[in-house]
PDB file of N, CA and C in Angstrom:
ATOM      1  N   UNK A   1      13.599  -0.660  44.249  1.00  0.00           N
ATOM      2  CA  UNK A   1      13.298   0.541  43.485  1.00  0.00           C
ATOM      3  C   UNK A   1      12.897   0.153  42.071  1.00  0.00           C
ATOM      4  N   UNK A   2      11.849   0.628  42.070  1.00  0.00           N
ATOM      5  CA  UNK A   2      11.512   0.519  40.631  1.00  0.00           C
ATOM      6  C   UNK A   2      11.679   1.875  39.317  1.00  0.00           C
ATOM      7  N   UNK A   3      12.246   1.462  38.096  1.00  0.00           N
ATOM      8  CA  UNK A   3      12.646   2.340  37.305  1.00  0.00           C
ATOM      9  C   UNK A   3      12.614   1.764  35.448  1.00  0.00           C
ATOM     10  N   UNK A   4      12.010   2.915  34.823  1.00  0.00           N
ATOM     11  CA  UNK A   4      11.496   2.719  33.875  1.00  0.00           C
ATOM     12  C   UNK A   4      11.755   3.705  32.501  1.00  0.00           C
ATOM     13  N   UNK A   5      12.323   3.098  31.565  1.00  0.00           N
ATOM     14  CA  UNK A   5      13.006   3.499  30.115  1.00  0.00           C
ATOM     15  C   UNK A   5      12.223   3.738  29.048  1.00  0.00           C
ATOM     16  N   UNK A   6      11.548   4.793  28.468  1.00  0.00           N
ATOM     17  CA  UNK A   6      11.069   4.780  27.288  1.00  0.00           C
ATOM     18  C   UNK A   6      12.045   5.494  26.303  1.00  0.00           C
ATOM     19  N   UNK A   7      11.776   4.648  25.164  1.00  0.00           N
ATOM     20  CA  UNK A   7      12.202   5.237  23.497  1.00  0.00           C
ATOM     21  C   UNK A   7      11.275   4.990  22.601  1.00  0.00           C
ATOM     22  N   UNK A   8      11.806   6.134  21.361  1.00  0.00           N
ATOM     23  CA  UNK A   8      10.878   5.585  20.223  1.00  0.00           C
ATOM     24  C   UNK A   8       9.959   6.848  19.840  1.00  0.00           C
ATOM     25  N   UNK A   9      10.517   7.576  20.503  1.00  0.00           N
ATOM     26  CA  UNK A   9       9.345   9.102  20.285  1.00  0.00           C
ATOM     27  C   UNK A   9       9.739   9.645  18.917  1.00  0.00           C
ATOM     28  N   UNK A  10       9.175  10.068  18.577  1.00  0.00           N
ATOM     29  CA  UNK A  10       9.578  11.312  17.227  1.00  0.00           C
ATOM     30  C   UNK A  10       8.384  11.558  16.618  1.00  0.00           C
ATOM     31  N   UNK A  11       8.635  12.771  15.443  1.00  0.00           N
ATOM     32  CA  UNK A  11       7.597  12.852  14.961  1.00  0.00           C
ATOM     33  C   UNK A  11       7.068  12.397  13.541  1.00  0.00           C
ATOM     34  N   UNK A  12       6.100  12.225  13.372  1.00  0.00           N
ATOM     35  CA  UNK A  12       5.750  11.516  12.191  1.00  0.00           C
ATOM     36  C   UNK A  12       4.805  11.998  11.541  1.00  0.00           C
ATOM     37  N   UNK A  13       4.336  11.924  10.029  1.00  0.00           N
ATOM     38  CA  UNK A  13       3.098  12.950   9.515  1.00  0.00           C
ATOM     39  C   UNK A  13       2.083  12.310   9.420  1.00  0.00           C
ATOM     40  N   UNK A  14       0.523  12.779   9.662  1.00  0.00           N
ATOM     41  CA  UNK A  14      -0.609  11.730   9.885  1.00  0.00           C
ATOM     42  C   UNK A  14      -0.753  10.064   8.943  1.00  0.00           C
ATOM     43  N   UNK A  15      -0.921   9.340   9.429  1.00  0.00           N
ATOM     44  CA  UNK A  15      -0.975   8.070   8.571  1.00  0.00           C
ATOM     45  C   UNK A  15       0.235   6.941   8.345  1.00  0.00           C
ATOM     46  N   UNK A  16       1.247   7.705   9.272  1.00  0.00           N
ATOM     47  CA  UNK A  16       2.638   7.330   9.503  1.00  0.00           C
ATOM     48  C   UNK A  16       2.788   6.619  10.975  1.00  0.00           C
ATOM     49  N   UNK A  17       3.501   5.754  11.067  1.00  0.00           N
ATOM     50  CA  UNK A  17       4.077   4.349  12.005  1.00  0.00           C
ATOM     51  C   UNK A  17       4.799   4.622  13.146  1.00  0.00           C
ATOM     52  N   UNK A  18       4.940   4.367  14.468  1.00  0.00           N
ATOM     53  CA  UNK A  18       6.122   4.598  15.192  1.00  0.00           C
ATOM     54  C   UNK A  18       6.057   3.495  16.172  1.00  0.00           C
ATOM     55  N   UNK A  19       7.143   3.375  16.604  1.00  0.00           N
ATOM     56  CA  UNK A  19       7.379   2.105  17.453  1.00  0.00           C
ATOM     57  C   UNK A  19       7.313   2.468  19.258  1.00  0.00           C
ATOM     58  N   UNK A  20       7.375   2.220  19.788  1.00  0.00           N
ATOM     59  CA  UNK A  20       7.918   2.644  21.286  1.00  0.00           C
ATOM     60  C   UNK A  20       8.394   1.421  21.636  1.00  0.00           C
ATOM     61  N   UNK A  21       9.509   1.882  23.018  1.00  0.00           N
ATOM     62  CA  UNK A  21       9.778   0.468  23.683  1.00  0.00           C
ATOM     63  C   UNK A  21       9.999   1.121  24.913  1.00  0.00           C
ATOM     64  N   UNK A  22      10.006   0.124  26.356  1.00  0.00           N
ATOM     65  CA  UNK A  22       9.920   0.487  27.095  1.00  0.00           C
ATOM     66  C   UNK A  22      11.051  -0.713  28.046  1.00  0.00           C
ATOM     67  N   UNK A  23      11.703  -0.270  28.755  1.00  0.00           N
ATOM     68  CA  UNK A  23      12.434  -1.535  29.960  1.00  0.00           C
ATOM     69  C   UNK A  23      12.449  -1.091  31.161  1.00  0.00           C
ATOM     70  N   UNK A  24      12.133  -1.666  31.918  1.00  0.00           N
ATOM     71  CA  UNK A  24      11.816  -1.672  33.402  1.00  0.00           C
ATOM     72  C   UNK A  24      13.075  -2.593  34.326  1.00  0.00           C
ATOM     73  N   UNK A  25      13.351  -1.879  35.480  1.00  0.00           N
ATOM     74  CA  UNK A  25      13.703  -2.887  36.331  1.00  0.00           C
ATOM     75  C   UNK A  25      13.304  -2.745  37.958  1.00  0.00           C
ATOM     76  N   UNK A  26      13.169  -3.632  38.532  1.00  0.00           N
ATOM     77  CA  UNK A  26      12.306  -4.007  39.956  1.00  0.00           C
ATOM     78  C   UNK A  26      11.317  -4.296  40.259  1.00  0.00           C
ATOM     79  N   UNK A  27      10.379  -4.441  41.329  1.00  0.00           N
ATOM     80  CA  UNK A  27       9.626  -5.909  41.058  1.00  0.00           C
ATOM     81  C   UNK A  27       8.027  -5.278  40.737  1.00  0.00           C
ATOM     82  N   UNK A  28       7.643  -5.642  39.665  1.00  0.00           N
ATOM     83  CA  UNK A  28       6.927  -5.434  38.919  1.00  0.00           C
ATOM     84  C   UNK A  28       6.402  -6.454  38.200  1.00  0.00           C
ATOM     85  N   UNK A  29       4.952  -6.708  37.696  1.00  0.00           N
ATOM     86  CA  UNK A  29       4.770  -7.670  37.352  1.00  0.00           C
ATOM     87  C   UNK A  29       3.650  -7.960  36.016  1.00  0.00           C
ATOM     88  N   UNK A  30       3.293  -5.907  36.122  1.00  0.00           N
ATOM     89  CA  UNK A  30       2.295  -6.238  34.640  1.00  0.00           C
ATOM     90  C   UNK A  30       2.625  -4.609  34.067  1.00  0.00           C
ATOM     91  N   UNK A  31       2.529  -4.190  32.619  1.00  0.00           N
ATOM     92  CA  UNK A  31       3.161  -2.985  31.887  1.00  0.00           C
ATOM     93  C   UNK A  31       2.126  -2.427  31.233  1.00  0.00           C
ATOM     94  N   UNK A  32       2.214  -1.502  30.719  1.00  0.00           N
ATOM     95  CA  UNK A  32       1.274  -0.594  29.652  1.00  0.00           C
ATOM     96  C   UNK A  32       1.629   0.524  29.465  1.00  0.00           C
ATOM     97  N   UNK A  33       1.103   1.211  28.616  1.00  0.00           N
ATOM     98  CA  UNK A  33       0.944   2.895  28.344  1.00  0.00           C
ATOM     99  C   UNK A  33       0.355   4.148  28.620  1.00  0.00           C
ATOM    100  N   UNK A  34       0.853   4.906  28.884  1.00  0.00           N
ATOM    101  CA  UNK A  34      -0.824   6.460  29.118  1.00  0.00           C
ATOM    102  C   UNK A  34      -0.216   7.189  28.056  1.00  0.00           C
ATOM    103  N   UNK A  35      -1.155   8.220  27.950  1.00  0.00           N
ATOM    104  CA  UNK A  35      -0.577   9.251  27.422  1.00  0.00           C
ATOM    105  C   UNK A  35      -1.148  10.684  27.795  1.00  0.00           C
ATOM    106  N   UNK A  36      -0.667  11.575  27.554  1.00  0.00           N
ATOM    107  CA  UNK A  36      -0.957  12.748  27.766  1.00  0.00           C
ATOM    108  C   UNK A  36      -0.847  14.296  26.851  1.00  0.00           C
ATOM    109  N   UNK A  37      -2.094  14.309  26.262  1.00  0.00           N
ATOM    110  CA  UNK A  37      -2.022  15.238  24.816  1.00  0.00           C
ATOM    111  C   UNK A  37      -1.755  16.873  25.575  1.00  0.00           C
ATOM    112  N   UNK A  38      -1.755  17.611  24.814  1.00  0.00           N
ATOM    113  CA  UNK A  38      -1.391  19.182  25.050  1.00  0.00           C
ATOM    114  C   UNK A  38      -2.614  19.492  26.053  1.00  0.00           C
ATOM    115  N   UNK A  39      -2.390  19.899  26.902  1.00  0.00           N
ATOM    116  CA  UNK A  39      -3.805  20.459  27.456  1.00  0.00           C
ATOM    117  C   UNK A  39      -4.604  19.444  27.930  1.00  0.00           C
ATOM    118  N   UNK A  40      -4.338  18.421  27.942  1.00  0.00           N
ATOM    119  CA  UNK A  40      -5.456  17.221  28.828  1.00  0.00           C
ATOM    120  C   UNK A  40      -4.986  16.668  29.804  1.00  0.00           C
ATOM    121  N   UNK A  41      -5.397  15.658  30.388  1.00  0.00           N
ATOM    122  CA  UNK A  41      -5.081  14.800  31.497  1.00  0.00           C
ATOM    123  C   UNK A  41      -4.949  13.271  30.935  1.00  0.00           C
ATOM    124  N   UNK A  42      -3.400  12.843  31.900  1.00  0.00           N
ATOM    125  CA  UNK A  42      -2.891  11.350  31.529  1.00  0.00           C
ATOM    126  C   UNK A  42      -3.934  10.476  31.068  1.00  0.00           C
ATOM    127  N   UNK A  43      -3.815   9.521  29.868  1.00  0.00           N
ATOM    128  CA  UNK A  43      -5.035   8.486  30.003  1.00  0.00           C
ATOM    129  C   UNK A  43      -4.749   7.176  29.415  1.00  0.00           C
ATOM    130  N   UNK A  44      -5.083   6.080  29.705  1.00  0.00           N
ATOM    131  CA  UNK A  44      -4.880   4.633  29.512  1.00  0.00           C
ATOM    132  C   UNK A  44      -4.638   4.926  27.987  1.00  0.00           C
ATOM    133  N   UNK A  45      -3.813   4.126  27.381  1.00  0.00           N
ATOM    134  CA  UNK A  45      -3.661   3.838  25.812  1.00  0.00           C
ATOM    135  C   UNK A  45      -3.780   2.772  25.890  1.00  0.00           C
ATOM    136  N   UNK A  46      -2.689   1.629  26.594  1.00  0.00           N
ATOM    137  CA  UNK A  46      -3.061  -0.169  26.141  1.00  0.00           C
ATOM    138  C   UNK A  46      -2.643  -0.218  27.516  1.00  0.00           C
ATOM    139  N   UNK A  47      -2.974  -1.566  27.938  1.00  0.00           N
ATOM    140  CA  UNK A  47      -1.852  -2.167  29.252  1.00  0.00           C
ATOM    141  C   UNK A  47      -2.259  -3.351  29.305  1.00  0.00           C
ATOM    142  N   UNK A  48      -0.893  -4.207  29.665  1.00  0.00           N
ATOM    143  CA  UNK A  48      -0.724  -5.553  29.490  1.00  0.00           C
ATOM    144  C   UNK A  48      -0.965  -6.183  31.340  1.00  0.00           C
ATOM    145  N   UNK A  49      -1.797  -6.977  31.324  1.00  0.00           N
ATOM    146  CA  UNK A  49      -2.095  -7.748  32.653  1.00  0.00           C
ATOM    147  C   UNK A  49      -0.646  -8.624  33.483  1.00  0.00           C
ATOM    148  N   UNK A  50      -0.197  -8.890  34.443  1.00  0.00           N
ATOM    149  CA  UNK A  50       0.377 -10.025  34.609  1.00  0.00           C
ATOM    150  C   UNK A  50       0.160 -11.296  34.277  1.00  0.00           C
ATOM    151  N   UNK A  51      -1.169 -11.625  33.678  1.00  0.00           N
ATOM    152  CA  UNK A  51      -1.479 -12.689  33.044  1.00  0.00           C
ATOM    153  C   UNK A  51      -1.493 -12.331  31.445  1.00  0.00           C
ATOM    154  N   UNK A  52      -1.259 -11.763  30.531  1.00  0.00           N
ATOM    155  CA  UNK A  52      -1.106 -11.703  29.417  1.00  0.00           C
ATOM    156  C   UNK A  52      -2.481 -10.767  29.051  1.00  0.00           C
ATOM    157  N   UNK A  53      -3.288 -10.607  29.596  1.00  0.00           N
ATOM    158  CA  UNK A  53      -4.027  -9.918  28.871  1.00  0.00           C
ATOM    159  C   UNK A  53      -4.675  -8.290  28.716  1.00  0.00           C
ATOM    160  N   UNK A  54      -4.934  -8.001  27.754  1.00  0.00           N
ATOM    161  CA  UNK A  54      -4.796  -6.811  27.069  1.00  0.00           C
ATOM    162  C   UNK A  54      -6.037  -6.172  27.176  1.00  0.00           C
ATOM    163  N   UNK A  55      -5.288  -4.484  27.345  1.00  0.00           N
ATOM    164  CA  UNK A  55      -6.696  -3.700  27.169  1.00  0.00           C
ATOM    165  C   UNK A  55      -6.678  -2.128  26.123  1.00  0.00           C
ATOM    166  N   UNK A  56      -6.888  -1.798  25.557  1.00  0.00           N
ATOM    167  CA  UNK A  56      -6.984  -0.588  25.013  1.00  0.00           C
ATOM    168  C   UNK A  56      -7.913   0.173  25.169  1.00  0.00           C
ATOM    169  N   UNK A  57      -7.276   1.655  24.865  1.00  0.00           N
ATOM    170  CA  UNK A  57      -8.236   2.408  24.796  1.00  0.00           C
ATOM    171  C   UNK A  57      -9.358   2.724  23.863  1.00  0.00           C
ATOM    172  N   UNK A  58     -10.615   3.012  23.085  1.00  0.00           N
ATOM    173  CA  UNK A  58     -11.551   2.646  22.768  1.00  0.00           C
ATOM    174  C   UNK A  58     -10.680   3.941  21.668  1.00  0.00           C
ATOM    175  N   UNK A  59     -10.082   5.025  21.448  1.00  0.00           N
ATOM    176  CA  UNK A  59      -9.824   5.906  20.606  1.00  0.00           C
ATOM    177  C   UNK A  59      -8.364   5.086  19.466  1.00  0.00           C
ATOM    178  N   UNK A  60      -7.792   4.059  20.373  1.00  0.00           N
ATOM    179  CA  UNK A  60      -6.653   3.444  19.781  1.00  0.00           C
ATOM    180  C   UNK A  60      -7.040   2.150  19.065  1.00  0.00           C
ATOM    181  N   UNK A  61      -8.352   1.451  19.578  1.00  0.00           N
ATOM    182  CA  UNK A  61      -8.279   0.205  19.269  1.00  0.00           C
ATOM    183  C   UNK A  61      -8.243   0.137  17.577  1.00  0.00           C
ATOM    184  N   UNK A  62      -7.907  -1.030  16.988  1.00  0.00           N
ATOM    185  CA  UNK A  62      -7.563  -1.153  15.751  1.00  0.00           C
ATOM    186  C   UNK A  62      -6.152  -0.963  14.783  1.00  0.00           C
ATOM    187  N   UNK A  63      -5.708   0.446  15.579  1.00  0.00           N
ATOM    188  CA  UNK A  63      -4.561   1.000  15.037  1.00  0.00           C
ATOM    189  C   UNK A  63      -3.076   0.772  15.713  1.00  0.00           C
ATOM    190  N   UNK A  64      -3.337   0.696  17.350  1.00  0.00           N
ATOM    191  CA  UNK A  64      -2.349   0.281  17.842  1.00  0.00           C
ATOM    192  C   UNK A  64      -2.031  -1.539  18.691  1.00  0.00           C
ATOM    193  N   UNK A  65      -0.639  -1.906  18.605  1.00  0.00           N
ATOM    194  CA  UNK A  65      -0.898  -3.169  18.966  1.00  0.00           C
ATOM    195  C   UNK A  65      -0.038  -2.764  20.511  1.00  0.00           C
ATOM    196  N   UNK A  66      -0.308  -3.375  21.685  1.00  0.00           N
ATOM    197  CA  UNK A  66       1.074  -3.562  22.397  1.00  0.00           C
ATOM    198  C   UNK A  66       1.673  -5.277  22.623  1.00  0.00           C
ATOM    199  N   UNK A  67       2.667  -5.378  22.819  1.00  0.00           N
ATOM    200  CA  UNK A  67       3.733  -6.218  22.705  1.00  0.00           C
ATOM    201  C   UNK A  67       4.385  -6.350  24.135  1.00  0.00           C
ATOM    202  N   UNK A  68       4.913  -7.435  24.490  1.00  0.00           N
ATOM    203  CA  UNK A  68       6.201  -7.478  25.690  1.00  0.00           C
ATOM    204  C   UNK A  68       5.594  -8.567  26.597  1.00  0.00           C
ATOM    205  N   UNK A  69       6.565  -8.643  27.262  1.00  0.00           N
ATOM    206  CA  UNK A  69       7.050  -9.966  28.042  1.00  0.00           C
ATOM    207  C   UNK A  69       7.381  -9.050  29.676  1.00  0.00           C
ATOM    208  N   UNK A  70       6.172  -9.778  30.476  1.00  0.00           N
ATOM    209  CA  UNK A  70       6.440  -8.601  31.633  1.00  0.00           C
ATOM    210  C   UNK A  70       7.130  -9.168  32.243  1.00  0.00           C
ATOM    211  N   UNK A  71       7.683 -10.647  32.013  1.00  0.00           N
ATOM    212  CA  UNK A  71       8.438 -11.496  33.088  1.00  0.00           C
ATOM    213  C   UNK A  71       9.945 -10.983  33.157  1.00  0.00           C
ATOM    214  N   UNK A  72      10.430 -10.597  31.696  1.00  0.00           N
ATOM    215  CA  UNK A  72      11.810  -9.936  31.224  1.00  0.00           C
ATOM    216  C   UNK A  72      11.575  -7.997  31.594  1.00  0.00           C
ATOM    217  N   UNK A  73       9.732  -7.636  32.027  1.00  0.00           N
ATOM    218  CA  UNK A  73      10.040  -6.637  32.172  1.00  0.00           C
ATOM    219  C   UNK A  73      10.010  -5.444  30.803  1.00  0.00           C
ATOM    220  N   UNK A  74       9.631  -5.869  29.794  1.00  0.00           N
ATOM    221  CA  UNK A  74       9.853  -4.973  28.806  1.00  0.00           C
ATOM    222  C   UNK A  74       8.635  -5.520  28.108  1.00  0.00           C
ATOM    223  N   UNK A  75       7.790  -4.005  27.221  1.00  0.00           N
ATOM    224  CA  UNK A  75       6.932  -3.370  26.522  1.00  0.00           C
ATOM    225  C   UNK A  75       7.037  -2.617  25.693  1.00  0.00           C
ATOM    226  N   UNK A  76       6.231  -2.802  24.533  1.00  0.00           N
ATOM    227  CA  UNK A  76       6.180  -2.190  23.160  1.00  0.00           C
ATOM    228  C   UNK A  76       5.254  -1.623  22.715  1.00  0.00           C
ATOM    229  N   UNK A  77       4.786  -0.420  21.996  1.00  0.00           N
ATOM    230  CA  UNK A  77       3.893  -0.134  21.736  1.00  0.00           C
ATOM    231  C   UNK A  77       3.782  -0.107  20.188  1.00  0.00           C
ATOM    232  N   UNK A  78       3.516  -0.835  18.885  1.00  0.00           N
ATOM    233  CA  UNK A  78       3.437  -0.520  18.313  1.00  0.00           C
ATOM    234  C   UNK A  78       1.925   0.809  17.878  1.00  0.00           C
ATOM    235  N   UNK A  79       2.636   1.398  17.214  1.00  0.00           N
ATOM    236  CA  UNK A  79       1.414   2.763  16.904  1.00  0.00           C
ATOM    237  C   UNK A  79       1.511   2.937  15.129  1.00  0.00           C
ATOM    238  N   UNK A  80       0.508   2.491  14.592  1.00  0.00           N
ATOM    239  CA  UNK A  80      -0.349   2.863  12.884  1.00  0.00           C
ATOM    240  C   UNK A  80      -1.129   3.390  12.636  1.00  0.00           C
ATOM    241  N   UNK A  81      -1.525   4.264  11.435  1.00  0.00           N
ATOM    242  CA  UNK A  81      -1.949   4.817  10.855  1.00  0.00           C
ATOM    243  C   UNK A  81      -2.394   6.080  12.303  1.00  0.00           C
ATOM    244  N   UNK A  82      -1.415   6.958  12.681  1.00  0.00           N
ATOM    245  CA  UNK A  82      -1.314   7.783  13.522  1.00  0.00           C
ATOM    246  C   UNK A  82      -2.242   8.974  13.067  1.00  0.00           C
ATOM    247  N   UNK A  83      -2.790   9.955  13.901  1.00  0.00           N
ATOM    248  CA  UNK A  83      -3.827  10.917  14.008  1.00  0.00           C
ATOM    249  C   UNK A  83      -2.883  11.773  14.734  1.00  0.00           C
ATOM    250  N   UNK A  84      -3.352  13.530  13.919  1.00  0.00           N
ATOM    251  CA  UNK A  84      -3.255  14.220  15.002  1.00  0.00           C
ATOM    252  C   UNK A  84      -3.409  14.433  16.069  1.00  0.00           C
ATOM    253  N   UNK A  85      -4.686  14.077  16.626  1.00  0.00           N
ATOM    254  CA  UNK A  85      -5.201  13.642  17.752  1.00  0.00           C
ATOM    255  C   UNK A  85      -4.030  13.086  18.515  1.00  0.00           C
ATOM    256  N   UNK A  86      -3.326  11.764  18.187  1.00  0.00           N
ATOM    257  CA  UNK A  86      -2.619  11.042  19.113  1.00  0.00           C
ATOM    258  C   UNK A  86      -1.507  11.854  19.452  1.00  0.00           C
ATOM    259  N   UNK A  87      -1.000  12.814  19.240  1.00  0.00           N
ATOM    260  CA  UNK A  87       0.146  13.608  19.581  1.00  0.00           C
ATOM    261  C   UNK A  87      -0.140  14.058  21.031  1.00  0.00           C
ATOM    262  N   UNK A  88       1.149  13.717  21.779  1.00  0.00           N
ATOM    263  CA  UNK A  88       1.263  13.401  23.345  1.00  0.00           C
ATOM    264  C   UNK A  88       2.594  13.310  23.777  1.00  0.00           C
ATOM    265  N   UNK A  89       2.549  13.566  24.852  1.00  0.00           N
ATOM    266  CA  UNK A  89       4.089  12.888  25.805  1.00  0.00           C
ATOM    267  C   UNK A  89       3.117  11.119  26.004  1.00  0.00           C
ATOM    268  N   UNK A  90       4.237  10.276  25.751  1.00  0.00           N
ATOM    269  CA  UNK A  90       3.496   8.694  25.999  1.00  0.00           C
ATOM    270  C   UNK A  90       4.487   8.017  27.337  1.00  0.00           C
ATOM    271  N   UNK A  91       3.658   7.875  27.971  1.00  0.00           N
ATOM    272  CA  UNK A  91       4.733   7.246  29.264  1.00  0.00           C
ATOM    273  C   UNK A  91       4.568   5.568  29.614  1.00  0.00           C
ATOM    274  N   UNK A  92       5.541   5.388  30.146  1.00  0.00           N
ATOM    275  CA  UNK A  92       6.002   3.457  30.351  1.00  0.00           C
ATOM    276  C   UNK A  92       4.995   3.379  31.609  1.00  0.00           C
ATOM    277  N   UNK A  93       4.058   3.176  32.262  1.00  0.00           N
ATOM    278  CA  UNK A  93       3.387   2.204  33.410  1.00  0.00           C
ATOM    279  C   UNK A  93       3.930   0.988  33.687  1.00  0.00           C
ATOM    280  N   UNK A  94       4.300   0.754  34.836  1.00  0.00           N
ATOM    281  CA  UNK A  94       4.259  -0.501  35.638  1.00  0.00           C
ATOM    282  C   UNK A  94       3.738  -0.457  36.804  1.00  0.00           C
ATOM    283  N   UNK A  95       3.208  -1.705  37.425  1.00  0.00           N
ATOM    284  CA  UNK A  95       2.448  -2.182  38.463  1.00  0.00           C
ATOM    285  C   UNK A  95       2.862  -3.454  38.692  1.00  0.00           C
ATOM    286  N   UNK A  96       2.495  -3.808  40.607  1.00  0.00           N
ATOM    287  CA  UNK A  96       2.958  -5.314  40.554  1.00  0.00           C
ATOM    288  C   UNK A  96       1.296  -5.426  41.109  1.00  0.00           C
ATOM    289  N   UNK A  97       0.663  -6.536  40.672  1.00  0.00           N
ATOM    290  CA  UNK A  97      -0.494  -7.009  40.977  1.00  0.00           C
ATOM    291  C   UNK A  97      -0.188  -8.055  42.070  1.00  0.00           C
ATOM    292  N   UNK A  98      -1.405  -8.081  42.533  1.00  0.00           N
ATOM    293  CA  UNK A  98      -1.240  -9.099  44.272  1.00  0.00           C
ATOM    294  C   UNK A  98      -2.567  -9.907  43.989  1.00  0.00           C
ATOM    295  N   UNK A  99      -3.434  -9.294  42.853  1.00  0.00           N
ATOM    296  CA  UNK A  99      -4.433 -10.485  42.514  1.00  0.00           C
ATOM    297  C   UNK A  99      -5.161  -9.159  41.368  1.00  0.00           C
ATOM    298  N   UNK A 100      -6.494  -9.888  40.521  1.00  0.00           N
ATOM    299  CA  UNK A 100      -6.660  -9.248  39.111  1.00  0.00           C
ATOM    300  C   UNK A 100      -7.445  -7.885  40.319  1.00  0.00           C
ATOM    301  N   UNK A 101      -7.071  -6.955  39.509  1.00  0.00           N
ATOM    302  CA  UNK A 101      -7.706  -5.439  39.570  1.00  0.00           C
ATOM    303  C   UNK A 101      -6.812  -5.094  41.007  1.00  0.00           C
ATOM    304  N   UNK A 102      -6.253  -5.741  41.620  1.00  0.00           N
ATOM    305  CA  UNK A 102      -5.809  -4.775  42.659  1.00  0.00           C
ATOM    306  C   UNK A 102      -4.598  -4.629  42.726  1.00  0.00           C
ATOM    307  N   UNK A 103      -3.412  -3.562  43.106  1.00  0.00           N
ATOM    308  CA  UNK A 103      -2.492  -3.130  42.756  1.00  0.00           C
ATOM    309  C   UNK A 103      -1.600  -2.387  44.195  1.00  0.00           C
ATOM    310  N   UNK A 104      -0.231  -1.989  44.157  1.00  0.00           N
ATOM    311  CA  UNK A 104      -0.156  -0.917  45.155  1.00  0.00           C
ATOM    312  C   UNK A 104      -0.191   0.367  44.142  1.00  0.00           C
ATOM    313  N   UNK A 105       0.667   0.160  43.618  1.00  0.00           N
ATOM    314  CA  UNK A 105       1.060   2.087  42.897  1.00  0.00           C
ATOM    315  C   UNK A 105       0.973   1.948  41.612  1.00  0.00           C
ATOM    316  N   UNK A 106       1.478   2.895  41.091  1.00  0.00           N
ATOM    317  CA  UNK A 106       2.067   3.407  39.625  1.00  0.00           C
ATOM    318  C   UNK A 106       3.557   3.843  39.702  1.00  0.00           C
ATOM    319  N   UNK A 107       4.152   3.286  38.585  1.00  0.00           N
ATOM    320  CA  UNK A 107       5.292   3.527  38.125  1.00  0.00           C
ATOM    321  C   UNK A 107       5.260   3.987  37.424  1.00  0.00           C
ATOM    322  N   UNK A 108       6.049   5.412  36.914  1.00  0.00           N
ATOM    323  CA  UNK A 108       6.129   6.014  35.677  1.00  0.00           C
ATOM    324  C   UNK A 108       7.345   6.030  35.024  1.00  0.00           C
ATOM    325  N   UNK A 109       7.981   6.175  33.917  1.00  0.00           N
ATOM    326  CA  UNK A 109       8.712   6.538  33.328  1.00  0.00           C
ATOM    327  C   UNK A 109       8.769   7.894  32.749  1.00  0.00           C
ATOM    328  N   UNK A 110       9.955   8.646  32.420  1.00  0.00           N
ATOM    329  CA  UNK A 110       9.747  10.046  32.216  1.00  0.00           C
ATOM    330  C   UNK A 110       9.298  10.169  31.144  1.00  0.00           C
ATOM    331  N   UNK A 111       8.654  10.007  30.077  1.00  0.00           N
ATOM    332  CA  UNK A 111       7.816  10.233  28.796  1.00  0.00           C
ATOM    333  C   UNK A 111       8.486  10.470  27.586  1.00  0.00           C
ATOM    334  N   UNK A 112       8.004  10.134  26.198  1.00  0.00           N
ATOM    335  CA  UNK A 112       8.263  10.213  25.652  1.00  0.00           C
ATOM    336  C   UNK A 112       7.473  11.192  24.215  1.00  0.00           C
ATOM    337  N   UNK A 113       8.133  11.798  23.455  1.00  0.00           N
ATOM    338  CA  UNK A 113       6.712  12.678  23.012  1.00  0.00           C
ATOM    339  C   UNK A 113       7.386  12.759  21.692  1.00  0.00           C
ATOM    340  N   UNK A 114       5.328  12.130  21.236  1.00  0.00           N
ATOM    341  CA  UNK A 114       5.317  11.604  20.043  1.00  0.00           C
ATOM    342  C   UNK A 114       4.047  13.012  18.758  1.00  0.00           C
ATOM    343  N   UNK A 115       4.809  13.813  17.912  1.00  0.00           N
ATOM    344  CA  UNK A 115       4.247  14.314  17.476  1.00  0.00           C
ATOM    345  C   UNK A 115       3.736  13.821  15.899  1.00  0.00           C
ATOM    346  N   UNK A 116       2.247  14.085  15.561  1.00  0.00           N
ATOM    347  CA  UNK A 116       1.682  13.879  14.446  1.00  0.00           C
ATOM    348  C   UNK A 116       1.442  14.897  14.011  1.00  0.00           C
ATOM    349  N   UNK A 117       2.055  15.540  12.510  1.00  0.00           N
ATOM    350  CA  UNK A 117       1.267  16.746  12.224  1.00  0.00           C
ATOM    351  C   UNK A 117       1.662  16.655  10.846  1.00  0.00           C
ATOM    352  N   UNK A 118       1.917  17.463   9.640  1.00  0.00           N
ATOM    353  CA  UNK A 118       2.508  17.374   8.405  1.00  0.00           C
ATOM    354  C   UNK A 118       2.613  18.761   7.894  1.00  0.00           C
TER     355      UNK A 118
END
């Protein structure tokens, strides 16, 4: 069984910092983020490969970093210089890869929600 921990939500006023973290346990083998704003549909923010490498979303790049060690299972999202825009429930992803791009499922974690406003 796979199962998945996010923290780190709150709210913050535009131009302001927040952290996320995320811990996982069961067999799983690569992590990342979605998110999901008021009224839209879930969408990639970052996600970390089983081989280390990284992808973001084209609205985040620059501002956010992600972080973690998928071998221990745990992911970070750092998030800067935050936008209204980014205000969302942000959820933990995991996947176990069986080779690059192919996967069985999605793992979710129950979300975390991160508001920007002032």
């Amino acid at each position: 069984q796979v199962q998945l921990v996010e923290s780190g939500g709150g709210w913050v006023r535009p131009g302001g910092s927040l952290k996320l973290s995320c811990v996982a346990s069961g067999r799983i083998n690569a992590m990342g983020w979605f998110r999901r704003a008021p009224g839209k549909e879930r969408t990639l923010v970052a996600h970390m490969s089983k081989d280390g490498k990284i992808r973001y979303a084209d609205a985040v790049k620059g501002r956010f970093t992600i972080t973690g060690d998928n071998a221990q299972k745990t992911v970070s999202l750092e998030m800067n210089n935050l936008k209204p825009e980014d205000t969302a429930v942000y959820y933990c992803n995991a996947r176990y890869y069986i080779k690059e791009g192919v996967y069985g499922v999605d793992y979710w974690g129950n979300g975390t929600l991160v508001t920007v406003s002032s």
